[in-house]
Structure formats: structure tokens, C-alpha cells
N, C-alpha and C. Protein backbone atom coordinates (compact mmCIF):
# COMPACT_ATOMS: atom_id res chain seq x y z
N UNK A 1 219.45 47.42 97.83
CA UNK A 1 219.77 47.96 96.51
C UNK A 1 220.87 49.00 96.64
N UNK A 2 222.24 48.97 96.09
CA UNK A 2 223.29 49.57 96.09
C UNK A 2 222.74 50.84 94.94
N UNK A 3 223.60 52.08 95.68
CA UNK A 3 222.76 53.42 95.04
C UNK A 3 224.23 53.16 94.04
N UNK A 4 224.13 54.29 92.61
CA UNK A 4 224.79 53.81 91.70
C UNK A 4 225.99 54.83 91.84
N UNK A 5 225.90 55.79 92.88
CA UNK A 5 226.71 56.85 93.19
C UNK A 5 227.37 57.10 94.26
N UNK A 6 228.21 56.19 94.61
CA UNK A 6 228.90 55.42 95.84
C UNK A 6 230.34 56.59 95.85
N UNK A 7 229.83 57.25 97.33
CA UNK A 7 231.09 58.43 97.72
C UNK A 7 231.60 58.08 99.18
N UNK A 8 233.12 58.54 98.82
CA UNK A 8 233.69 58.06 100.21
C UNK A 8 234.19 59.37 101.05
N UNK A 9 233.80 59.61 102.44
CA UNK A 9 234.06 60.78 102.94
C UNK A 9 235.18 60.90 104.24
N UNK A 10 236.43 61.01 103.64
CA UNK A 10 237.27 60.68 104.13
C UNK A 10 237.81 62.22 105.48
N UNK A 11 237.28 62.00 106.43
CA UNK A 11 237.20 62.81 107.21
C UNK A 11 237.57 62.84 108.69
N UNK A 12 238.43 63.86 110.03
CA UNK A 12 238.91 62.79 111.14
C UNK A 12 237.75 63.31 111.86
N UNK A 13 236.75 64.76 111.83
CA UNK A 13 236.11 65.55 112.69
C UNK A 13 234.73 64.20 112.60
N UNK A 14 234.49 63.44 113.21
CA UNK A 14 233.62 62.45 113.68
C UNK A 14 232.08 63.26 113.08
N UNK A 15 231.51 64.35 113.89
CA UNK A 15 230.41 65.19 113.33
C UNK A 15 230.35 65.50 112.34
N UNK A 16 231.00 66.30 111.75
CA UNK A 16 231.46 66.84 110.49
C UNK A 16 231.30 65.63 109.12
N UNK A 17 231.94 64.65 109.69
CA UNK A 17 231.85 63.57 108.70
C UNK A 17 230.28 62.85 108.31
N UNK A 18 229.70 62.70 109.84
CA UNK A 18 228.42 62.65 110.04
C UNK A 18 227.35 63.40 109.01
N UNK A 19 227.36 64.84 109.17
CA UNK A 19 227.00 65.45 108.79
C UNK A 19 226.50 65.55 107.53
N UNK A 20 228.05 65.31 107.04
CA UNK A 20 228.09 65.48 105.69
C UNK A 20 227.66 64.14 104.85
N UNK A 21 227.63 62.92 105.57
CA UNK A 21 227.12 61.96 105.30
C UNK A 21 225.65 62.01 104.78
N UNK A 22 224.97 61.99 106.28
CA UNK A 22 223.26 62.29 106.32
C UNK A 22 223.08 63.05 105.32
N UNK A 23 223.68 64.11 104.65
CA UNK A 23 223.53 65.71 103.84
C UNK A 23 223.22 64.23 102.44
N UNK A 24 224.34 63.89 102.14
CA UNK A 24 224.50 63.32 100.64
C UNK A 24 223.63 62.14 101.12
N UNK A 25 223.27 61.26 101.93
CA UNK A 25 222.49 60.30 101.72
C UNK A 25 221.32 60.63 101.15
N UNK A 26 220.68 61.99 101.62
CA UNK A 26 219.77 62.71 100.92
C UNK A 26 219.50 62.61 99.80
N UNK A 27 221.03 62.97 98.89
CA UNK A 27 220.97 63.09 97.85
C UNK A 27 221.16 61.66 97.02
N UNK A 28 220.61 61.01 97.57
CA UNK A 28 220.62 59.71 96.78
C UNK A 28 222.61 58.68 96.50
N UNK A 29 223.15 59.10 97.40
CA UNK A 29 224.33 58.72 97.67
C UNK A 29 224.75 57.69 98.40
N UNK A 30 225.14 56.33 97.96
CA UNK A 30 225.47 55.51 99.30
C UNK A 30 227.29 55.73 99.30
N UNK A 31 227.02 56.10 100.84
CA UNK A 31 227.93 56.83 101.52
C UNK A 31 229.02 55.99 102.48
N UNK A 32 230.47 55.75 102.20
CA UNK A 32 231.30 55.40 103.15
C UNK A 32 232.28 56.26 104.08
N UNK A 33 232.46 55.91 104.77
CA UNK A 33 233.17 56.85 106.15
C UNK A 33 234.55 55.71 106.28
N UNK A 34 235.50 57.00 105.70
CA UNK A 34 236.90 56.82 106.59
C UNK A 34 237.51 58.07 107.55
N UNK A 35 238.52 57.24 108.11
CA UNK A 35 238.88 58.97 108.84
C UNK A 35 240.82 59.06 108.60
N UNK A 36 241.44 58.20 107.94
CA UNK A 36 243.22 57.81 107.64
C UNK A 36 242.95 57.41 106.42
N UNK A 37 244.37 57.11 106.18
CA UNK A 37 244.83 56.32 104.98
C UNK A 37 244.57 54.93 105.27
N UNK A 38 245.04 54.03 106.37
CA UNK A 38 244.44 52.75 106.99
C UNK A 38 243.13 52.58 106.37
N UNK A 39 242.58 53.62 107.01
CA UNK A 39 240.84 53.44 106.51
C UNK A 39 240.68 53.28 105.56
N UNK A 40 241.02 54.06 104.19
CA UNK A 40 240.86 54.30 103.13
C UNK A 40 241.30 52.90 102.09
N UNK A 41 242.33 52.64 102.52
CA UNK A 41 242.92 51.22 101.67
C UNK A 41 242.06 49.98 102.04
N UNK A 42 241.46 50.11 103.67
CA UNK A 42 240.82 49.03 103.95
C UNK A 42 239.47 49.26 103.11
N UNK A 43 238.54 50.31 102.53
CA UNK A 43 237.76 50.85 102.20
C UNK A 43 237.89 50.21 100.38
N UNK A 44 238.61 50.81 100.18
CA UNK A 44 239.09 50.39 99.23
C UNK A 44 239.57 48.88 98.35
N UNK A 45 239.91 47.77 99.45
CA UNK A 45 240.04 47.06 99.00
C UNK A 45 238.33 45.75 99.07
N UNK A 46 237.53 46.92 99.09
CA UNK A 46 235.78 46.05 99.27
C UNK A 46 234.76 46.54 98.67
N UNK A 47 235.65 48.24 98.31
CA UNK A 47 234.47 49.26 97.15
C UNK A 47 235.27 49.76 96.89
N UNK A 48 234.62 50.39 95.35
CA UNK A 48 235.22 51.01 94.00
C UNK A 48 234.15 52.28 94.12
N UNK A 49 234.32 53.08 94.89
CA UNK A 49 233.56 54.84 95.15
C UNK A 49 234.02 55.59 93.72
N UNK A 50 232.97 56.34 93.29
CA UNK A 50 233.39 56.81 92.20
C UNK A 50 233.72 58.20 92.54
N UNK A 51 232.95 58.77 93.77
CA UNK A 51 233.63 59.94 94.12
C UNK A 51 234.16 60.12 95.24
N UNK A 52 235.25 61.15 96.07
CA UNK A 52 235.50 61.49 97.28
C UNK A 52 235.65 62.36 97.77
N UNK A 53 235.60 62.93 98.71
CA UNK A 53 236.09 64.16 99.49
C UNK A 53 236.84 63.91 100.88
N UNK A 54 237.99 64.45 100.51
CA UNK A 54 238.89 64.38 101.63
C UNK A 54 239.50 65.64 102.37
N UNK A 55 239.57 65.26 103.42
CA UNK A 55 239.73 66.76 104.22
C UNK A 55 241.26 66.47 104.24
N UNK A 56 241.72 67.37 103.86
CA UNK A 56 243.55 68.21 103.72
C UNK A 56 244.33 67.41 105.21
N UNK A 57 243.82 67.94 106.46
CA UNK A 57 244.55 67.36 107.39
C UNK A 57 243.61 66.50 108.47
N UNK A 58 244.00 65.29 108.37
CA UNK A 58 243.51 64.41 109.25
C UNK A 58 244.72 63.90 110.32
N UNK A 59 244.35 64.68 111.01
CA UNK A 59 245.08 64.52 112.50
C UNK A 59 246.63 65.06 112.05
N UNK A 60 247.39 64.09 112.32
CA UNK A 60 249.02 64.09 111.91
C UNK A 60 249.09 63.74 110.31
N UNK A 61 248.14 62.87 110.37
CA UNK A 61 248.32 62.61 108.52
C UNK A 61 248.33 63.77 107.41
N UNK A 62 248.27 63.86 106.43
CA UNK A 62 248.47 64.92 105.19
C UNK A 62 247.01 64.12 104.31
N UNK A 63 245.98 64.44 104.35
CA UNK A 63 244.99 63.65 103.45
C UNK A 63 245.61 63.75 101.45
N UNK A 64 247.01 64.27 101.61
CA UNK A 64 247.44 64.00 100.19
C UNK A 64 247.82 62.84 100.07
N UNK A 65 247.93 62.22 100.90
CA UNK A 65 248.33 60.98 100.83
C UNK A 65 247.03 59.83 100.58
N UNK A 66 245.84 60.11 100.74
CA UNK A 66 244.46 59.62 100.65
C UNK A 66 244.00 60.02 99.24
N UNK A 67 244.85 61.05 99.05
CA UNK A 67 244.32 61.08 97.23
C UNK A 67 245.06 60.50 96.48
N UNK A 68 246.04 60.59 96.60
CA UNK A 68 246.83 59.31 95.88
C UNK A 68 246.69 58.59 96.03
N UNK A 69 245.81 57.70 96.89
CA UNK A 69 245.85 56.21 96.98
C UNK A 69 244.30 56.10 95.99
N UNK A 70 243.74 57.45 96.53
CA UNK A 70 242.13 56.96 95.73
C UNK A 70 242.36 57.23 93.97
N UNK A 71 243.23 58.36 93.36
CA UNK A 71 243.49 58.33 92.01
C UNK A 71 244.17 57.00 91.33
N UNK A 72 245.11 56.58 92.52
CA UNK A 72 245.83 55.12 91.86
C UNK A 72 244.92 53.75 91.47
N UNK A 73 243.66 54.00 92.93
CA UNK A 73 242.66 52.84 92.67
C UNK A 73 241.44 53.05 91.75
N UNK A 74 241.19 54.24 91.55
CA UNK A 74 240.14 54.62 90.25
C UNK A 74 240.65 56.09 89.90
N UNK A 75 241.44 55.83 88.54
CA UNK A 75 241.76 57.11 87.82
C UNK A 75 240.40 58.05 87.48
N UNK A 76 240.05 57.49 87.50
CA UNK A 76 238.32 58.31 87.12
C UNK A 76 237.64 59.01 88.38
N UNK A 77 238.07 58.80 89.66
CA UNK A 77 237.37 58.95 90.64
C UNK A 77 237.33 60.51 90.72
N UNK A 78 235.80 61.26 90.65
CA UNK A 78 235.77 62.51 91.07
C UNK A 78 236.33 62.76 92.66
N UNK A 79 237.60 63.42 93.18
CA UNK A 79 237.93 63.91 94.60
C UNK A 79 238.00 65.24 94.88
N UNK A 80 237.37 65.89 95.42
CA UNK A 80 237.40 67.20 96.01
C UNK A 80 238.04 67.38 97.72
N UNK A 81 239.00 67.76 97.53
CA UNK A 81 239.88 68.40 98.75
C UNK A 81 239.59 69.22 99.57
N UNK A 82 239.34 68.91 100.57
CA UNK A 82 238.21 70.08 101.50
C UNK A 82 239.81 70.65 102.33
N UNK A 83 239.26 72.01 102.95
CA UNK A 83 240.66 72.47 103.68
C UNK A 83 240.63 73.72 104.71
N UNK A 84 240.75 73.82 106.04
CA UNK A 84 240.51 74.67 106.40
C UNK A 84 242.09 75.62 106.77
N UNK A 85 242.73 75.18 105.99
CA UNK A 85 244.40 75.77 105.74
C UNK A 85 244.81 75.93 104.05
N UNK A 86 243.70 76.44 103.42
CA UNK A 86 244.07 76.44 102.13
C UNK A 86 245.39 77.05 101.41
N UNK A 87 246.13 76.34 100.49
CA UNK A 87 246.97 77.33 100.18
C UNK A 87 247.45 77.00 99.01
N UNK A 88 247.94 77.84 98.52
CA UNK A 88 248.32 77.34 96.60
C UNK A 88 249.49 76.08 96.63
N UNK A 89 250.38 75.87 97.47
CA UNK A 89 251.27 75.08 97.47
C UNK A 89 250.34 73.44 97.57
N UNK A 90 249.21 73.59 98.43
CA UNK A 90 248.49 72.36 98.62
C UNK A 90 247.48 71.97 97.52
N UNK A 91 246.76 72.99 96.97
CA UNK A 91 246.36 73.20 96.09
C UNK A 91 246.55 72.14 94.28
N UNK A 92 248.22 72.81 94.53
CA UNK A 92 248.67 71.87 93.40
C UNK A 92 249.01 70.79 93.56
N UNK A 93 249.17 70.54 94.73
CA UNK A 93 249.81 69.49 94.81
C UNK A 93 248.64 68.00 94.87
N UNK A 94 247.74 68.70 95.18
CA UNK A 94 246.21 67.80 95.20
C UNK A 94 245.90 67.74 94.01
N UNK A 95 246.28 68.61 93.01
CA UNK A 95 245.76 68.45 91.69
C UNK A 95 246.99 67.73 90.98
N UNK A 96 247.82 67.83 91.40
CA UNK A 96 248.95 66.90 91.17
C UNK A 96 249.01 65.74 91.24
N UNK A 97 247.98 65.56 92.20
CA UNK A 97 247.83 63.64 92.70
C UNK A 97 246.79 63.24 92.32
N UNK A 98 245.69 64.14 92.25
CA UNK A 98 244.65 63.47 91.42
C UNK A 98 243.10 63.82 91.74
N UNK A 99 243.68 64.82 92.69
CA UNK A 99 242.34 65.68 93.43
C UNK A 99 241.61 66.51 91.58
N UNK A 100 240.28 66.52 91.55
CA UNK A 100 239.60 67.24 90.60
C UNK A 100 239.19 68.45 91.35
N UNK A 101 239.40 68.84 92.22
CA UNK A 101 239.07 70.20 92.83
C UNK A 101 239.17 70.67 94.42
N UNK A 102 239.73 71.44 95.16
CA UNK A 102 240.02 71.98 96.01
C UNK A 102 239.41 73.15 96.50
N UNK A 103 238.65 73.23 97.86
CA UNK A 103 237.62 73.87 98.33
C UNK A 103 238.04 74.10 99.90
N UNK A 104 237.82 75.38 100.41
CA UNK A 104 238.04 75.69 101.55
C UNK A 104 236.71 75.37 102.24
N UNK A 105 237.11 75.33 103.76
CA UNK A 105 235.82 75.33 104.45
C UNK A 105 235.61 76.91 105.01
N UNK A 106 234.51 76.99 105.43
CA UNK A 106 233.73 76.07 105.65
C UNK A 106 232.85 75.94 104.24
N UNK A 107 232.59 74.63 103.67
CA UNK A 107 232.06 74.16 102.09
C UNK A 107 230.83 73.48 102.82
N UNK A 108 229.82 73.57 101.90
CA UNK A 108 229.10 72.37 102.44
C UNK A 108 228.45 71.67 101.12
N UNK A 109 227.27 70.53 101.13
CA UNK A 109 226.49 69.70 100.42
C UNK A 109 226.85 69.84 98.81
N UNK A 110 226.33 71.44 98.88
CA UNK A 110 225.84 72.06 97.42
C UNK A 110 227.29 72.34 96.99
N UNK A 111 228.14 72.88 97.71
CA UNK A 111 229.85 73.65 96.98
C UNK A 111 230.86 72.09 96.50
N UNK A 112 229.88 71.22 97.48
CA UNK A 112 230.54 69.89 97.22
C UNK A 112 230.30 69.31 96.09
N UNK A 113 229.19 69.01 95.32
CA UNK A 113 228.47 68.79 94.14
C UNK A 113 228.82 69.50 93.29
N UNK A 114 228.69 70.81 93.46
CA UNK A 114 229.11 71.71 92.51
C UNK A 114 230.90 71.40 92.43
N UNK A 115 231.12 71.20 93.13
CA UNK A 115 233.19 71.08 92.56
C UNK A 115 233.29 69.47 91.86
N UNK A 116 232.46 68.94 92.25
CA UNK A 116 232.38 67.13 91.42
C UNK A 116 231.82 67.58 90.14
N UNK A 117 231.05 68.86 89.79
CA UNK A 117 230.32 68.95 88.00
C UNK A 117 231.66 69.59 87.41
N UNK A 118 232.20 70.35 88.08
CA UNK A 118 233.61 71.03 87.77
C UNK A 118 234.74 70.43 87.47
N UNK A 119 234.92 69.55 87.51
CA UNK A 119 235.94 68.38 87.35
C UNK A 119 237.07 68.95 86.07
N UNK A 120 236.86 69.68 85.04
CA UNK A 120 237.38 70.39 84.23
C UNK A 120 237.95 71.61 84.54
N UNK A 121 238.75 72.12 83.92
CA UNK A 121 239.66 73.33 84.04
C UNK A 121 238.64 74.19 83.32
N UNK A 122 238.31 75.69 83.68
CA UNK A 122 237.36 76.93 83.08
C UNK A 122 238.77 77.77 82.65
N UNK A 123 238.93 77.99 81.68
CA UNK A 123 239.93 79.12 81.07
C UNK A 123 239.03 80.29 80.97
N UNK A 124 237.86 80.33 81.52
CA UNK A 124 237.55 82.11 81.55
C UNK A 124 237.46 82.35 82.89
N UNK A 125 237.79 81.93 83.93
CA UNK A 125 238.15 81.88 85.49
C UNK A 125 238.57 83.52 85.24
N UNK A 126 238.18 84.29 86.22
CA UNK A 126 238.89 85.71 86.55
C UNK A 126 239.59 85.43 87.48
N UNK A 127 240.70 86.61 86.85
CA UNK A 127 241.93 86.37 87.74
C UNK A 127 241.73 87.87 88.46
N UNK A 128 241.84 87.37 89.80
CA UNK A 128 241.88 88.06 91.14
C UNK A 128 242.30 89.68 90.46
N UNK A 129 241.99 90.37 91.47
CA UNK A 129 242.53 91.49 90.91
C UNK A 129 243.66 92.00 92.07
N UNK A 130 244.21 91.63 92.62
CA UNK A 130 245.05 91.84 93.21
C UNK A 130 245.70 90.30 94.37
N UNK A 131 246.90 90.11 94.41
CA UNK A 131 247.13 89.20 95.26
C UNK A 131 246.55 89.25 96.87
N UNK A 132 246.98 88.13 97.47
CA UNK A 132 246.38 88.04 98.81
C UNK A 132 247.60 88.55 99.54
N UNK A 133 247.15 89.70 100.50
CA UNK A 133 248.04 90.21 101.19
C UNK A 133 248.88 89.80 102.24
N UNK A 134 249.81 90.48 102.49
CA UNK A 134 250.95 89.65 103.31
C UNK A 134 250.29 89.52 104.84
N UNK A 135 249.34 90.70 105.42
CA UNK A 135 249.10 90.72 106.69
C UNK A 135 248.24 89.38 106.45
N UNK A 136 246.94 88.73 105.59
CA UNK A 136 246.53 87.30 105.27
C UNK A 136 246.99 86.47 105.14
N UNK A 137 248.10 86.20 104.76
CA UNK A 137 248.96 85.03 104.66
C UNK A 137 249.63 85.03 105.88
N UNK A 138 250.19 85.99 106.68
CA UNK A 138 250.60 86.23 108.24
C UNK A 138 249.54 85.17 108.66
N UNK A 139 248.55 85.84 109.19
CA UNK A 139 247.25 85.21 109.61
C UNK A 139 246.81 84.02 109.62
N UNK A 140 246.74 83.68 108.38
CA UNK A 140 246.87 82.08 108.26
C UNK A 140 247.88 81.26 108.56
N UNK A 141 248.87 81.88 108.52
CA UNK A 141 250.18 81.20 108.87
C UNK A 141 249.91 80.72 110.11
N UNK A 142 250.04 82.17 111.48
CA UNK A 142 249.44 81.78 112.87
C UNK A 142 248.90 80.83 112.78
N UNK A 143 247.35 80.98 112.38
CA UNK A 143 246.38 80.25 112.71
C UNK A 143 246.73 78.83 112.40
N UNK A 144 247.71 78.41 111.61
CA UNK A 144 247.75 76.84 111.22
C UNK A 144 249.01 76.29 112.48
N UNK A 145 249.67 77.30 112.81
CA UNK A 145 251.01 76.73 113.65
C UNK A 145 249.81 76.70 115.35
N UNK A 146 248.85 77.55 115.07
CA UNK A 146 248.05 77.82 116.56
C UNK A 146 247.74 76.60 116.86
N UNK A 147 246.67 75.91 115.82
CA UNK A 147 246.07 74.76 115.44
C UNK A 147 247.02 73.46 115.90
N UNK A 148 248.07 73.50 115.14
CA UNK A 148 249.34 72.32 115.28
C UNK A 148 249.73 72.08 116.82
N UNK A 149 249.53 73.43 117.07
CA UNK A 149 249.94 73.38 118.69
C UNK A 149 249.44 73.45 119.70
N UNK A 150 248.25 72.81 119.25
CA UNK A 150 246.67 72.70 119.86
C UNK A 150 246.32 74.02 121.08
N UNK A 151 246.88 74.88 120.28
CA UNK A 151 245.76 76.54 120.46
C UNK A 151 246.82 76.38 121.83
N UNK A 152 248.03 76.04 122.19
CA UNK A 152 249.10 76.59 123.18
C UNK A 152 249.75 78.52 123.03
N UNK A 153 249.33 79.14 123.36
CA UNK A 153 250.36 80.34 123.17
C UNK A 153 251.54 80.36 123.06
N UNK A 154 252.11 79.76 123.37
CA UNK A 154 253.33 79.57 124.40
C UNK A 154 254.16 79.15 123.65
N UNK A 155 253.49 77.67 123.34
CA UNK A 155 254.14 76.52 122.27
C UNK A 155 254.41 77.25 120.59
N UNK A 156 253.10 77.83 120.01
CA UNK A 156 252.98 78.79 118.83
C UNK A 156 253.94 79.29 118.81
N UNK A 157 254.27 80.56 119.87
CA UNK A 157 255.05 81.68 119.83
C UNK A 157 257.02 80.96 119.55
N UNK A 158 256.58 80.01 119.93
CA UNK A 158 258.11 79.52 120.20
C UNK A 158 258.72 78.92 118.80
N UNK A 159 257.26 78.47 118.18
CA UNK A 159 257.20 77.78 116.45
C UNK A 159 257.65 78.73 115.57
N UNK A 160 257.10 79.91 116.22
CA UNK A 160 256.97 81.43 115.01
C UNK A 160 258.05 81.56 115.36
N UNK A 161 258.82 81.61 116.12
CA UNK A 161 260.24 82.72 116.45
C UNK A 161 259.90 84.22 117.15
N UNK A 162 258.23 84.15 117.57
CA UNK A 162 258.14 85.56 118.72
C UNK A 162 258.15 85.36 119.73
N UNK A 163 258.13 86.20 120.49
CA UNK A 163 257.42 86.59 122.22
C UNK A 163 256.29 85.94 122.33
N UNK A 164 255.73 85.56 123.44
CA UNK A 164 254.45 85.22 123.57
C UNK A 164 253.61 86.28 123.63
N UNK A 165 254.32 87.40 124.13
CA UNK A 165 253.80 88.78 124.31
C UNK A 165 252.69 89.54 122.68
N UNK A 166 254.18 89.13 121.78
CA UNK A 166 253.99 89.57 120.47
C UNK A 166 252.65 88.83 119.81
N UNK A 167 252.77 87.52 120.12
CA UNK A 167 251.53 86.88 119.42
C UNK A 167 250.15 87.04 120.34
N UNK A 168 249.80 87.08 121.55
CA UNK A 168 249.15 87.45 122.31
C UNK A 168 248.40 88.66 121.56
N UNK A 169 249.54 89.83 121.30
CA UNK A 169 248.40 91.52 120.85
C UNK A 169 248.63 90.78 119.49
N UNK A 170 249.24 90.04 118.74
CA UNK A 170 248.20 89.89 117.02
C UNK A 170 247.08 89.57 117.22
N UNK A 171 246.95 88.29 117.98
CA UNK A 171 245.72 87.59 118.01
C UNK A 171 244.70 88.74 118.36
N UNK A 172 244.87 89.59 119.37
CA UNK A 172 243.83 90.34 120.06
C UNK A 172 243.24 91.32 119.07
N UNK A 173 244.15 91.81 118.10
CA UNK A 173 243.99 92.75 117.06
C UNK A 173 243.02 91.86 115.90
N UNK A 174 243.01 90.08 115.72
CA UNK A 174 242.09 90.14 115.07
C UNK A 174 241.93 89.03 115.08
N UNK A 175 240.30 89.28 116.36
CA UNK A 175 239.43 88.24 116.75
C UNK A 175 239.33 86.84 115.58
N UNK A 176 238.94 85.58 115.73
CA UNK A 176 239.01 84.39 115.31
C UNK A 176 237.52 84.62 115.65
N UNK A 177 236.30 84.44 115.09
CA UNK A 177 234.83 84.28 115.23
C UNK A 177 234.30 84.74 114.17
């Protein structure tokens, strides 16, 4: 018996995907696993998922490219954008393609559900009371070129335009845990 709430979890972290699988089968979800765009079209051309969640970067790929393929094949499809590099530029651009909502990690089960009831724009949203600071956006910056350069010092420092020296005491000044 096919459950009537068929989600596709388009994900490359193998566990993670797992995870989050078992989590929603729970919830009465029959659940497909991709981890590319390959996946996703092959996925796609055998089920019609009404919802998805796709993680932002799968490997070298851009998972914006996985939302556009899933908004083109069901305009209706609830997609939530998972991301552990969030940023307003990606943001729109997921809502641009057809993402219904965008969520940092670490998200889990419940933040996931909850951004699929959200599917609508809230015009009484509070607005921040101050922007996100430059030393945070620094930070994240690192941390995504760290990531790219699979946690090399060396390689990073050379991406950023510092010393290895220089990125060495940021990092030390503020622990990752």
C-alpha cells in the first residue's frame, strides 16, 4: 500500500539521509533517496513526490539545480532547502526556483514539517533588529572555503588571499564545536 505522502530526500551525507529517512517513515511517509541531479531525474521519471528536501551542496553539485528540476516536474511540490552555508544570495535564489522554504542545519524531522506547513509568505515576520555582523559573515565565509578545501590550511589560506599564519590564529580565536 503506497503511503499518500510520497517525499524525496535528496541528500549526498549517506547517514544523514538515512536518518532522516527512518525519522519521516515514522511519520507515515513513503520515502525516496537521491543523492545528484542524475538521481533525481532518474527518481523522477517513476514517481511524482509531492514533497522534498534538498540539501544546498551535494558534493560539487549546487542542489539548486535539483530544485529546479523538482518545481519543473510538479509545480505544486512542497521543497525545503536544507543548508549548512546559509546565505541570502542562496536563499533567493531557491525561492526563485521553486524551493517553498529554506532552513539551516543543523534542522531536523519537526523544523522540516514545520517549513512544508509554511509554504506561504508571513508578512508579520520580525525583522531582525540589527544586521548580521561582518566578523559572522567573515566566519562563514572561512568556514565554506575551509570545507571546499577539504579542511586544507594551506589550500584555504591561499583561496582567501592570507598567510596560513593569519588563518591558523582566526580559526584558534574561534573554536568550530
Amino acid at each position: 500500500m503506497a503511503n499518500e505522502r510520497q517525499l524525496l530526500i535528496i541528500e549526498d551525507d549517506e547517514s544523514f539521509a538515512k536518518t532522516l529517512k527512518r525519522s519521516f517513515e515514522r511519520r507515515d511517509y513513503d520515502v525516496l533517496l537521491a543523492d545528484s541531479l542524475e538521481s533525481v531525474n532518474a527518481m523522477l521519471a517513476a514517481h511524482k513526490p509531492d514533497f522534498a528536501v534538498v540539501d544546498l551542496k551535494l558534493g560539487p553539485q549546487s542542489g539548486l539545480a535539483c530544485v529546479q528540476a523538482l518545481h519543473a516536474h510538479n509545480p505544486a511540490m512542497l521543497i525545503v532547502v536544507l543548508t549548512g552555508f546559509a546565505s541570502i544570495a542562496t536563499a533567493v535564489e531557491a525561492i526563485k526556483l521553486g524551493a517553498t522554504n529554506y532552513l539551516a542545519k543543523p534542522s531536523n524531522t519537526d523544523d522540516i514539517e514545520a517549513a512544508f506547513a509554511r509554504s506561504g509568505g508571513d508578512p508579520t515576520t520580525q525583522i531582525a533588529p540589527r544586521p548580521t555582523s561582518i566578523k559572522t559573515l567573515e566566519w562563514e565565509h572561512i568556514h565554506e572555503v575551509l570545507k571546499d578545501s577539504d579542511f586544507n590550511i594551506s589550500e584555504a589560506a591561499r583561496r582567501l588571499g592570507m598567510h596560513r599564519r593569519t588563518l591558523a590564529r582566526k580559526l584558534a580565536k574561534r573554536q568550530v564545536g
